[in-house]
Structure formats: structure tokens, C-alpha cells
Protein backbone atom coordinates (compact mmCIF):
# COMPACT_ATOMS: atom_id res chain seq x y z
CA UNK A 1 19.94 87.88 165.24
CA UNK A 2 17.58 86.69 167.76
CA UNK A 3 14.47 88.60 168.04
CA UNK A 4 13.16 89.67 171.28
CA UNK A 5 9.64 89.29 172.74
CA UNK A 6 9.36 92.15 175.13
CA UNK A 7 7.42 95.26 174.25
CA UNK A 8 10.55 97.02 175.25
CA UNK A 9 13.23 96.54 172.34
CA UNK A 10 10.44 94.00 170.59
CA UNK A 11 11.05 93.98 166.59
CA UNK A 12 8.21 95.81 165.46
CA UNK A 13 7.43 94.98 161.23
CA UNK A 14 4.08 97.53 160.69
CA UNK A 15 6.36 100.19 159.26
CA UNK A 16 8.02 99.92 155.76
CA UNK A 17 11.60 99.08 157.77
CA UNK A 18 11.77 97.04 160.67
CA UNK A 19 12.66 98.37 163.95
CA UNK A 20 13.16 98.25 167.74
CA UNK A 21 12.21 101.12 170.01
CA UNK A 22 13.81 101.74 173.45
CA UNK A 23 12.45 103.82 175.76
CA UNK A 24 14.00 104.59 179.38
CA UNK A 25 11.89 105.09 182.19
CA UNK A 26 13.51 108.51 182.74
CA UNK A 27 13.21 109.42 179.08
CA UNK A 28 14.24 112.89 178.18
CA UNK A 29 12.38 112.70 175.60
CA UNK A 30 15.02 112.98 173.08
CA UNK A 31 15.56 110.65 170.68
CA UNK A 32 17.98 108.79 168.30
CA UNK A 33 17.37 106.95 165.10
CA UNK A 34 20.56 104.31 164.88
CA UNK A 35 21.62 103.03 161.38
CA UNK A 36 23.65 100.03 161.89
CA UNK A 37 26.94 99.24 159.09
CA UNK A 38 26.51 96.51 156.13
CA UNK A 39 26.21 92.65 157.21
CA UNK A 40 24.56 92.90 160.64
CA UNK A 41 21.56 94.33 162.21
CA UNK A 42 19.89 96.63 164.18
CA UNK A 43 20.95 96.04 167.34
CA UNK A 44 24.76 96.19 166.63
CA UNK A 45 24.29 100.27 167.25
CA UNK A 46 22.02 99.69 170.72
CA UNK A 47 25.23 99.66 172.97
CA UNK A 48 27.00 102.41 171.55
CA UNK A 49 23.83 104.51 171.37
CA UNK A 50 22.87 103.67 175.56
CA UNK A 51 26.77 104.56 175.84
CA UNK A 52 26.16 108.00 173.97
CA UNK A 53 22.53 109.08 175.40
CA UNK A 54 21.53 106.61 177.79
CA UNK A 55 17.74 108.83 178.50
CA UNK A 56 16.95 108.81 174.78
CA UNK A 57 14.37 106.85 173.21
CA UNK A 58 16.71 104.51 170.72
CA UNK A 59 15.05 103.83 167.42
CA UNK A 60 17.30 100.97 165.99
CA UNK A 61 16.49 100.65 162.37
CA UNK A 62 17.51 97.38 159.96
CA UNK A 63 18.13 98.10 156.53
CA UNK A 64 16.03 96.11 153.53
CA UNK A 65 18.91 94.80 151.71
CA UNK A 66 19.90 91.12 152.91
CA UNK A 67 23.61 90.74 152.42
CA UNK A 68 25.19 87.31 154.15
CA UNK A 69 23.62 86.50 157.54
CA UNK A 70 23.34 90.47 157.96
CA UNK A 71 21.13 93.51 156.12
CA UNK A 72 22.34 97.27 154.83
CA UNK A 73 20.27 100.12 153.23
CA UNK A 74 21.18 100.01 149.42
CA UNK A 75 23.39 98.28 146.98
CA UNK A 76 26.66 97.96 146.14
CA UNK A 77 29.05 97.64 143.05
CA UNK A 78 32.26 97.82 144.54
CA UNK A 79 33.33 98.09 148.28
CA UNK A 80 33.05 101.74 147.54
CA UNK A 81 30.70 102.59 144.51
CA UNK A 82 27.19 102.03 144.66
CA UNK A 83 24.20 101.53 142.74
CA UNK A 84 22.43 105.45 142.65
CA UNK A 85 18.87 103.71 142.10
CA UNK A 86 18.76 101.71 145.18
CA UNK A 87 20.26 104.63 147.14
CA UNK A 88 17.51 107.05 146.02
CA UNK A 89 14.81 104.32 146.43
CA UNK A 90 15.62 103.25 149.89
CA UNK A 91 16.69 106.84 151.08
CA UNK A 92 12.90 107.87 150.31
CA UNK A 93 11.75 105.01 151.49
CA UNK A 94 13.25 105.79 154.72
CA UNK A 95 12.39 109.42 154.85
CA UNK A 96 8.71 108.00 154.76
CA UNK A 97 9.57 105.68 157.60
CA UNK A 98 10.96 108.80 159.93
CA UNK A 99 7.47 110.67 159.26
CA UNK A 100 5.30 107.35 160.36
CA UNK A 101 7.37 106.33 162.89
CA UNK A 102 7.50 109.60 164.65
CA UNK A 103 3.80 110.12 164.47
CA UNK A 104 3.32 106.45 165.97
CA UNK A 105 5.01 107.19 169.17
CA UNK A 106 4.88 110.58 169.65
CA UNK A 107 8.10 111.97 168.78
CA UNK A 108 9.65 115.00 168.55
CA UNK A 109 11.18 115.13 165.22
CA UNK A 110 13.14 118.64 166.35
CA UNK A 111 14.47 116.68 169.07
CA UNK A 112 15.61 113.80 167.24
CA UNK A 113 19.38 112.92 166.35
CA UNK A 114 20.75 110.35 163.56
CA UNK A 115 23.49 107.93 164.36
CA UNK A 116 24.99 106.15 160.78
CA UNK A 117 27.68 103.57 160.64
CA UNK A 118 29.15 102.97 157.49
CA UNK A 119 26.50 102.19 155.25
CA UNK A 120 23.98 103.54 157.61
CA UNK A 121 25.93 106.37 158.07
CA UNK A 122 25.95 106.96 154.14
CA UNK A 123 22.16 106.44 154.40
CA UNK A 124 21.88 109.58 156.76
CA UNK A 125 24.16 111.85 154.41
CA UNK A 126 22.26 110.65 151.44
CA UNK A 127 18.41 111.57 153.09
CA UNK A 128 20.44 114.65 154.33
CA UNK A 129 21.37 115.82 150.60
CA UNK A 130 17.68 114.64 148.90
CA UNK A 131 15.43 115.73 151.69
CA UNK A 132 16.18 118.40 153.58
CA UNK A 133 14.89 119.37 156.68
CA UNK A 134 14.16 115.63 158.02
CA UNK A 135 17.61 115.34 159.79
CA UNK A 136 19.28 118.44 161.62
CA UNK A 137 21.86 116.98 164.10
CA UNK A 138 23.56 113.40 162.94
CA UNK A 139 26.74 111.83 163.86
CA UNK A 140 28.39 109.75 161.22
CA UNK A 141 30.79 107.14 162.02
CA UNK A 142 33.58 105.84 158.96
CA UNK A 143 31.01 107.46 156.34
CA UNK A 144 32.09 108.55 152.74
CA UNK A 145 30.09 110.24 149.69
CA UNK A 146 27.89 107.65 147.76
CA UNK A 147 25.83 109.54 145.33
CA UNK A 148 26.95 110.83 142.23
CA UNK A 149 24.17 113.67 141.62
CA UNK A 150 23.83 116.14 144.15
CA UNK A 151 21.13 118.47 144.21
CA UNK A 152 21.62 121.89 145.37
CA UNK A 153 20.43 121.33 148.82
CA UNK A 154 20.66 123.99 151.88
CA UNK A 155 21.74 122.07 154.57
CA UNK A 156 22.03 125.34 156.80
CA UNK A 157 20.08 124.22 159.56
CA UNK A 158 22.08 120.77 159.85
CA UNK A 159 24.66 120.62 162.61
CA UNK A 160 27.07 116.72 161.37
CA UNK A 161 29.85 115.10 163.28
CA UNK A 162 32.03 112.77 161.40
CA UNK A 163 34.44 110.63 162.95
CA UNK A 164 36.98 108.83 160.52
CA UNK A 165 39.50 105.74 161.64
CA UNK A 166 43.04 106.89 161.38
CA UNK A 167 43.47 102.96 160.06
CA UNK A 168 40.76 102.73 158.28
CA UNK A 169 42.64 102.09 154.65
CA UNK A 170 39.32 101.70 152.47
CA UNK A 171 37.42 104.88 153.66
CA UNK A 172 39.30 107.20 155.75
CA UNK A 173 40.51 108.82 152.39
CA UNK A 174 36.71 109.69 151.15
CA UNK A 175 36.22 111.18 154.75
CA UNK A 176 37.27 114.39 153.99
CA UNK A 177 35.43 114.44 150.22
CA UNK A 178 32.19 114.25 152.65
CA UNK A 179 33.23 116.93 154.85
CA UNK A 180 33.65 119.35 151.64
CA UNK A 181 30.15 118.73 150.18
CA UNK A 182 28.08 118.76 153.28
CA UNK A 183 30.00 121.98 153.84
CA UNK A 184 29.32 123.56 150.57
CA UNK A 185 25.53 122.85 150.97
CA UNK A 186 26.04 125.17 154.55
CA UNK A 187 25.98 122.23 157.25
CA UNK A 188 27.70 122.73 160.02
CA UNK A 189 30.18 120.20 160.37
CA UNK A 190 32.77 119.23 163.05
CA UNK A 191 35.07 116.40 161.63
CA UNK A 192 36.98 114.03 163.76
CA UNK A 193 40.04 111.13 163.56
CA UNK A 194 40.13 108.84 166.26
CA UNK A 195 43.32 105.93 166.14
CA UNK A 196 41.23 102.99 165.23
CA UNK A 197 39.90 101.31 161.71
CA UNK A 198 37.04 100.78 160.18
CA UNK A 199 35.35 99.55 163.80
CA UNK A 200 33.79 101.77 166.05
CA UNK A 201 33.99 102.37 170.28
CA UNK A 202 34.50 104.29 173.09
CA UNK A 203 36.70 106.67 171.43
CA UNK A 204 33.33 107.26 169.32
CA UNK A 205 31.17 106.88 172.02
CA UNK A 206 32.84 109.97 174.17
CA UNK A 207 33.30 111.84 170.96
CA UNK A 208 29.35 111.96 169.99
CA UNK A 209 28.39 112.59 173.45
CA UNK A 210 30.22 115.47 174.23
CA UNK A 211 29.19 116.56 170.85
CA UNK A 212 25.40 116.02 171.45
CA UNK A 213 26.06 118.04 174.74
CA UNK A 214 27.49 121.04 172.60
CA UNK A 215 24.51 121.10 170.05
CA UNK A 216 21.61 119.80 171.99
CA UNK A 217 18.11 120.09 170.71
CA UNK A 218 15.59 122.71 171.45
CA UNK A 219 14.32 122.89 174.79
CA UNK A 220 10.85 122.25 175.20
């Protein structure tokens, strides 16, 4: 996890997460918040993301929560229960982090698109479902439901992807469990199986961007 020294992609630590920002020279001025899977970091998501929207500006987030060499967003119990506390803590948390961060460089939250892996994709669903509004386009890769109280959130003006691994024994199953609450809270939601595990690639990769194509954000 080396950290780079360039203003472009430099790790930046004023905000309450650290972060990278990427910004093409022929920005669109999109942009895409990337929330990387437990036991890595940040820029595990950069790739994939350039892959996806290659004239966004990338906002690759780390999570707080050290776990081996690597960081995620909240706690665990069991590979798939988790601690409700630390998921409500660092979810608001993070919704504070997506109003400072798009008021330091100019962004255009109506504009902006979440990509979650795993845990970061559980992150998304969870600021989804306990602040509305904040996220209304995200693409969630291997995600499942984590919290056990859900509020009675109106999700109507949130368009989700998901994108399960056919092979992916551990949390394919809760994939559709997700896909029935988001829907009962009115997102839109366009769910996907692609023949891999729990790992993520181009499969994903062409499956978000022609999916970002189909709901793009407003024009300005």
C-alpha cells in the first residue's frame, strides 16, 4: 500500500476518511466515489473504475477499520453478520465525508455515481437505506443486506445495479434478499449474475458501463 506523492492520485488525510482523487484532463465532469472490499485499500477499485468511466473524476475512498495488512468500513461478527453500531457510525461518518469532499473540489453531487465491493458495496446500500438522497445511481458488486433495522426509507429516486458471482458460495445467496428490500423502499434496481466468485472483472467492468450509459446523470 504504497502511497503516492503526486497531486494527481496523492493520499489526501484532511477529511474524516482518507482518499485519492483522480481527475482526467478531459474530465466530464462526472464523478465516482469507489468503495474498495475488506482487507485492502483504496486503490484496489482505481482500475476497474478507469475501465468503467475512464473521463470521471475517481474518488477512491479507504475505509477506517484496519483488518490484516488491509482496511474495510465497519465490523464484523461473522463472515456475514455484522456489528449494527459500527455500521451506523461509520455510514454517517461517511455521509459527512461525501458533503465535505464534494464541496472541496467542486463536485456535482447529482452527477456523482457509487461503486461498492463487498464491504464497500454494503457501505453504499447501508448510507442508501439511513440517508436518503446522498446516493442516486450506485453499482454494487457481490453485496448482501447487513443491517438488521431498516427504516422506512423512499429510495424512489435511486437507480442500483447489483452484480452477484454465480460461484460466489458465501454471498451470492443474500444477493437476491438485497434486491427485495432496496425494491420495496422504490429503488430502481437492475440485478445481474456474471460466471465468476466472489472476485470482480471485466465481466463487471462491461456490465456497469453499459449500465452507467443507460442511466446517466443529468446533463448540465
Amino acid at each position: 500500500m504504497t502511497e503516492e506523492t503526486s497531486q494527481d492520485g496523492a493520499l489526501q488525510r484532511d477529511l474524516a476518511f482518507r482518499y485519492r482523487l483522480f481527475s482526467p484532463a478531459a474530465s466530464t465532469g462526472e464523478c465516482v466515489f469507489l468503495l474498495h472490499g475488506s482487507g485492502v485499500d483504496e486503490t484496489t477499485l482505481v482500475p476497474l473504475a478507469r475501465e468503467i468511466a475512464p473521463r470521471a473524476v475517481l474518488i477512491a475512498v479507504r475505509g477506517r477499520l484496519v483488518q490484516e495488512d488491509g482496511f474495510r468500513w465497519f465490523a464484523r461478527i461473522t463472515p456475514t453478520r455484522f456489528e449494527q453500531q459500527s455500521i451506523r457510525t461509520e455510514t454517517d461518518a461517511f455521509a459527512g465525508f461525501i458533503a465535505d469532499a464534494t464541496t472541496r473540489h467542486g463536485l456535482d453531487l447529482s452527477r456523482t455515481a457509487f461503486l461498492g465491493y463487498s464491504n464497500g458495496a454494503n457501505l453504499v446500500s447501508s448510507l442508501m437505506l439511513l440517508h436518503p438522497g446522498l446516493v442516486e445511481r450506485a453499482a454494487l458488486l457481490r453485496p448482501m443486506p447487513v443491517l438488521d433495522d431498516v427504516p422506512a426509507t423512499d429510495l424512489s429516486n435511486a437507480r442500483v445495479l447489483i452484480i452477484a458471482g454465480a460461484a460466489d458460495l458465501t454471498y451470492a445467496p443474500f444477493a437476491p434478499a438485497l434486491v427485495t428490500l432496496l425494491s420495496q423502499h422504490r429503488a430502481e434496481l437492475d440485478a445481474r449474475i456474471v460466471p465468476s466468485g466472489h472476485e470482480f472483472g471485466g465481466a463487471d467492468a462491461a456490465i456497469v458501463r453499459q449500465w452507467l450509459k443507460a442511466v446517466p446523470a443529468p446533463a448540465e
